[in-house]
Protein backbone atom coordinates (compact mmCIF):
# COMPACT_ATOMS: atom_id res chain seq x y z
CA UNK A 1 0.00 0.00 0.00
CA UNK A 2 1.20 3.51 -0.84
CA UNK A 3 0.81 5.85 2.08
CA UNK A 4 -1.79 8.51 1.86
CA UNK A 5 1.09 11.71 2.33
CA UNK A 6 3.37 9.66 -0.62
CA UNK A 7 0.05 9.35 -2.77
CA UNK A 8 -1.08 12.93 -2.38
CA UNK A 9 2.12 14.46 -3.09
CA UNK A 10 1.80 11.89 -6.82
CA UNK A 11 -1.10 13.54 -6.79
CA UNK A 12 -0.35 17.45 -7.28
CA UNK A 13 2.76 16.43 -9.70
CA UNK A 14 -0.24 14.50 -11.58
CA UNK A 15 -2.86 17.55 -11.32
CA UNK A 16 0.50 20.31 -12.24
CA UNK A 17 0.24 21.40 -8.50
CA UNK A 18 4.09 20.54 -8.55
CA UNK A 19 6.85 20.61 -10.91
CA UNK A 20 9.27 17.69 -11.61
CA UNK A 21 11.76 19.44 -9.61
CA UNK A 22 9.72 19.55 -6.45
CA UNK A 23 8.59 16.20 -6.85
CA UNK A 24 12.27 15.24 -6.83
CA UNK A 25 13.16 17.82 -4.02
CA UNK A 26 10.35 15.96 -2.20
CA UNK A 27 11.35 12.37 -2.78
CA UNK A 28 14.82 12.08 -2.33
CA UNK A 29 15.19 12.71 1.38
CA UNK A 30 12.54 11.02 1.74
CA UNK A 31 14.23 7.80 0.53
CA UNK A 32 15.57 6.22 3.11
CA UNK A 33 11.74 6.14 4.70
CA UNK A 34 10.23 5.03 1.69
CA UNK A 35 12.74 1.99 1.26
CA UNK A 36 13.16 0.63 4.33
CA UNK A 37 10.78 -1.85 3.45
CA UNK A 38 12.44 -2.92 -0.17
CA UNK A 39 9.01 -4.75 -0.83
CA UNK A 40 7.35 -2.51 0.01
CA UNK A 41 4.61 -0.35 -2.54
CA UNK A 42 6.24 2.66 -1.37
CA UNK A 43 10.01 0.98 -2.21
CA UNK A 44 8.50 0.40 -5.20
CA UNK A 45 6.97 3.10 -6.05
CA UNK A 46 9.92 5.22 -5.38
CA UNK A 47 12.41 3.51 -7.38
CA UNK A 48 10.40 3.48 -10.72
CA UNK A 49 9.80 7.51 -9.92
CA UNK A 50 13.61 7.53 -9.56
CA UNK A 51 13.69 5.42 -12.79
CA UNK A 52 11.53 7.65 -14.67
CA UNK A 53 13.34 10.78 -13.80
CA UNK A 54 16.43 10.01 -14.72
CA UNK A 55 14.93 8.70 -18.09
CA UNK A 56 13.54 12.12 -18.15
CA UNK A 57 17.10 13.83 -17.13
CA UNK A 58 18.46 11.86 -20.10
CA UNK A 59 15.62 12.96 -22.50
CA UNK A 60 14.17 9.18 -22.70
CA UNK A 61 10.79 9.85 -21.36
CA UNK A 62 8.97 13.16 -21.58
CA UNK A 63 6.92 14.50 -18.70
CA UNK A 64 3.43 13.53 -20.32
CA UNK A 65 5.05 10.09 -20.21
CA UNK A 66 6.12 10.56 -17.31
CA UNK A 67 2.78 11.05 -15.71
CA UNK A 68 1.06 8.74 -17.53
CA UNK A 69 3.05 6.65 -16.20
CA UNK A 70 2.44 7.57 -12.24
CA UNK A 71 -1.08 7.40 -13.01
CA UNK A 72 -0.54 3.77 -13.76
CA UNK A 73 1.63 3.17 -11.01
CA UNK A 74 -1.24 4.42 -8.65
CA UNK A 75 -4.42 2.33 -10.22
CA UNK A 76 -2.13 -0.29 -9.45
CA UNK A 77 -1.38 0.18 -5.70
CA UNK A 78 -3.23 0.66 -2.69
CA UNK A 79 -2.83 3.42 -0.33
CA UNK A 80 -4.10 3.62 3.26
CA UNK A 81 -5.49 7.02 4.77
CA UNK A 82 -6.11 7.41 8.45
CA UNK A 83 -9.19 8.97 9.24
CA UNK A 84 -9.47 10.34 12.82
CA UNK A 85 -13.09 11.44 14.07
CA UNK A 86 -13.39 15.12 14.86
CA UNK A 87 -14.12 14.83 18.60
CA UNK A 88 -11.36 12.14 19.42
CA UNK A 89 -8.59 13.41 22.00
CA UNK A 90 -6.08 11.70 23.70
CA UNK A 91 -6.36 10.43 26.41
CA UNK A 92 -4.04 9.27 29.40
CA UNK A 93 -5.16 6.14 31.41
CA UNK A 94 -3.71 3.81 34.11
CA UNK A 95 -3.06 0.12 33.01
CA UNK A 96 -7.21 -0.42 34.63
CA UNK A 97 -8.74 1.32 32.45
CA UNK A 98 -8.89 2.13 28.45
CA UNK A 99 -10.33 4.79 25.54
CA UNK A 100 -10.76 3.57 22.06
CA UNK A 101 -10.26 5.44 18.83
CA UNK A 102 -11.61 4.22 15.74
CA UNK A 103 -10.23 4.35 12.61
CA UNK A 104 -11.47 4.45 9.31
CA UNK A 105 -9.69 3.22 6.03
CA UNK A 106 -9.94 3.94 2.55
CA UNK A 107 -9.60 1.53 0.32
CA UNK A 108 -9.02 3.10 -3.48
CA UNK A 109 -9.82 -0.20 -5.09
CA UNK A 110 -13.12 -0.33 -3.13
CA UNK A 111 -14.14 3.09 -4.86
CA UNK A 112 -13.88 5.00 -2.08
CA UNK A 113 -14.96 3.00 0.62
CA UNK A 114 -14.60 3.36 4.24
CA UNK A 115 -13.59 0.77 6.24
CA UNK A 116 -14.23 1.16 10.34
CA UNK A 117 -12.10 -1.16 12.45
């Protein structure tokens, strides 16, 4: 799953909100994050953005490919969003007693759906 902060900034360089170079300024010290998990969809997703941009450095790929390209990369993957409910605070407890949060997911192959654990 790609995580909601790595799929929103995809997002604005997809919708122009972003320029290749801030994509880049974004990503790269970032990296060590994203990869810690080499598996990962993040990993992943990472290295063929690294990929593609130094295909576009080298005049391989042009930046309409180039997004094409992420938009591909994210109908393929997941991504997970935390949704926290308005009212929820935290709250300090002894070991007796508890609060529960929920969460919601979104699930982007579900359409949209939310999820409440």
């Amino acid at each position: 799953m790609i995580t909601s902060e790595f799929n929103e900034i995809i997002h604005q360089f997809l919708e122009a909100k972003m320029t290749v170079q801030q994509l880049e300024e974004w990503l790269v010290p970032r990296l060590p994050s994203l990869v810690r998990i080499p598996t990962s969809s993040d990993a992943n997703t990472a290295a063929a953005i690294e990929l593609d941009l130094a295909e576009l450095n080298a005049g391989i790929r042009t930046t309409i490919e180039f997004r094409k390209y992420l938009e591909e990369i994210l109908q393929e993957n997941h991504f997970i969003q935390f949704v926290y409910p308005e009212n929820s605070s935290q709250v300090t407890t002894s070991g007796s007693n508890y609060s529960s949060l929920q969460l919601e997911f979104v699930d982007n192959e579900l359409e949209g759906a939310v999820i409440t654990y």
